[in-house]
Every structure is written in structure tokens, then in C-alpha cells.
Protein backbone atom coordinates (compact mmCIF):
# COMPACT_ATOMS: atom_id res chain seq x y z
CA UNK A 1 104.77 64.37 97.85
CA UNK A 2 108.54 64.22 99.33
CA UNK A 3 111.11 62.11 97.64
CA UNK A 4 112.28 59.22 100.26
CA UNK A 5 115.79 57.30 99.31
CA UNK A 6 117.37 54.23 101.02
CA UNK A 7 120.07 55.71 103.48
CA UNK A 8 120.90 52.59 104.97
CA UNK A 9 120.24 48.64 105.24
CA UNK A 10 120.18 46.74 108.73
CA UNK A 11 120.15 43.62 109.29
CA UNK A 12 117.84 43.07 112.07
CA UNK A 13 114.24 45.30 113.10
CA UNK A 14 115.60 46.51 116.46
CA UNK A 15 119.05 48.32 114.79
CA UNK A 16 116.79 49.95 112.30
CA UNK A 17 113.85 51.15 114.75
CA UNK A 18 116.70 52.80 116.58
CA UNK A 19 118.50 54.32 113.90
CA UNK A 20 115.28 56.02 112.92
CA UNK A 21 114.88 56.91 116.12
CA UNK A 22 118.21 58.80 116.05
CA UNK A 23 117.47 60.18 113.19
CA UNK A 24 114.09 61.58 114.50
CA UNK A 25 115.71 62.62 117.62
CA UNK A 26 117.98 64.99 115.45
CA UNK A 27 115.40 66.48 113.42
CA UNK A 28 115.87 64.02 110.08
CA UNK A 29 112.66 62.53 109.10
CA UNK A 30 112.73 58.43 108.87
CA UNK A 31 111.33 55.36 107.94
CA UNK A 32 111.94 51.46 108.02
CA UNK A 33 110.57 49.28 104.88
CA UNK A 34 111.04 46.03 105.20
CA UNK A 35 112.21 44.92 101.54
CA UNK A 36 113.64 41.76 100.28
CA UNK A 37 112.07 39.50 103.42
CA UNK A 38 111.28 36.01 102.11
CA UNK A 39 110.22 33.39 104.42
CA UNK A 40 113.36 31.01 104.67
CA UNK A 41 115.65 33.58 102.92
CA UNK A 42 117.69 35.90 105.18
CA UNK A 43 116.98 39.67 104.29
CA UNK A 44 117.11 43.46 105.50
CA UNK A 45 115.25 46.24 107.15
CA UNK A 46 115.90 49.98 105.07
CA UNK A 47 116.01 53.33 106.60
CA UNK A 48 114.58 55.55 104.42
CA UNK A 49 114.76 59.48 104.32
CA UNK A 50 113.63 62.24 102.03
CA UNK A 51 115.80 63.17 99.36
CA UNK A 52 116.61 67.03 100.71
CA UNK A 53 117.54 64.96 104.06
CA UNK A 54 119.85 62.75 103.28
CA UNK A 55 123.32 64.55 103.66
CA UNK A 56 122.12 65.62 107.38
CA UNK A 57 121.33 62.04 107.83
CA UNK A 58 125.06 60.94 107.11
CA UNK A 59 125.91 63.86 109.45
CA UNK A 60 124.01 62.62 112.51
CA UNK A 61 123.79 58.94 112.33
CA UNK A 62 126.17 56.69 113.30
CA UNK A 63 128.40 54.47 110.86
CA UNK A 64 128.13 51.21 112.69
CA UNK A 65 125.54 48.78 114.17
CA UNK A 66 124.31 49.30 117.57
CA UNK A 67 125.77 47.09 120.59
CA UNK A 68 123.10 45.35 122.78
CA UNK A 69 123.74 47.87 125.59
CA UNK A 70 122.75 51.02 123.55
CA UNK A 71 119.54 49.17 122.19
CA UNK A 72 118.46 48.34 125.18
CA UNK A 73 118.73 52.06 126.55
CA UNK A 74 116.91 52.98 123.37
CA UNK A 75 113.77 51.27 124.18
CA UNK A 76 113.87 51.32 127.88
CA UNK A 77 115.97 54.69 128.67
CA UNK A 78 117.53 52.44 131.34
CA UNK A 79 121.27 52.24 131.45
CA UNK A 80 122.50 48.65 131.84
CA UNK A 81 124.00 47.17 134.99
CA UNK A 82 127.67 48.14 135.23
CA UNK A 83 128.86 45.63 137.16
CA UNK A 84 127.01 42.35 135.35
């Protein structure tokens, strides 16, 4: 049974999903757990990777959050309107 550590915490579901996704995409195993989500109480979604993963996870992923326009290509594969 693999080892899986926090790599990083994100806000909102949709950031996470496609960080994992990136991950995935570049051959780094990934997870979101939701931990620390109360009713009410504002919390935060955790990538997860295995242990042995972890420094090619810093390597690929990206240091900030996504903007709107690359989540939106994430899901759909679409490219937003340019000119709106």
C-alpha cells in the first residue's frame, strides 16, 4: 500500500479536480480529499500524491490558482471566446 501526502490545499472543488488532472496528465498519480469541510465553516479541498511522487509533482504543477478561462478549457477542451 503506497504512501499518499498532502501536496497542496485549494480552496474550491473545480481548482483541485484540475490540478489532479494536470498532475495525471503528466504521469503523477492524484487525489482530492475533501478535509476540514464543516457545514457553515469555510474549508479546503487537498491534492494528495504518493510519497515517491511528490518532488515530480512540484516539478509539473503549477504554483498558482487557475483563472476561469483555463478551468473552463479543462472541463470542456473549448477555448474561450476571444473577443467577449
Amino acid at each position: 500500500m503506497e504512501d499518499w501526502q498532502q501536496f497542496r490545499r485549494i480552496p474550491d472543488q473545480p481548482s483541485a479536480h484540475a490540478l489532479v488532472e494536470v498532475l495525471l496528465a503528466n504521469g503523477v498519480p492524484a487525489r482530492v480529499e475533501a478535509q476540514n469541510l464543516l457545514p457553515g465553516v469555510e474549508g479546503y479541498f487537498v491534492v494528495v500524491v504518493p510519497t515517491a511522487f511528490l518532488h515530480r509533482a512540484r516539478w509539473v504543477a503549477p504554483e498558482s490558482q487557475f483563472k476561469e478561462s483555463e478551468l473552463v478549457f479543462l472541463a470542456t477542451g473549448e477555448l474561450p471566446d476571444a473577443s467577449g
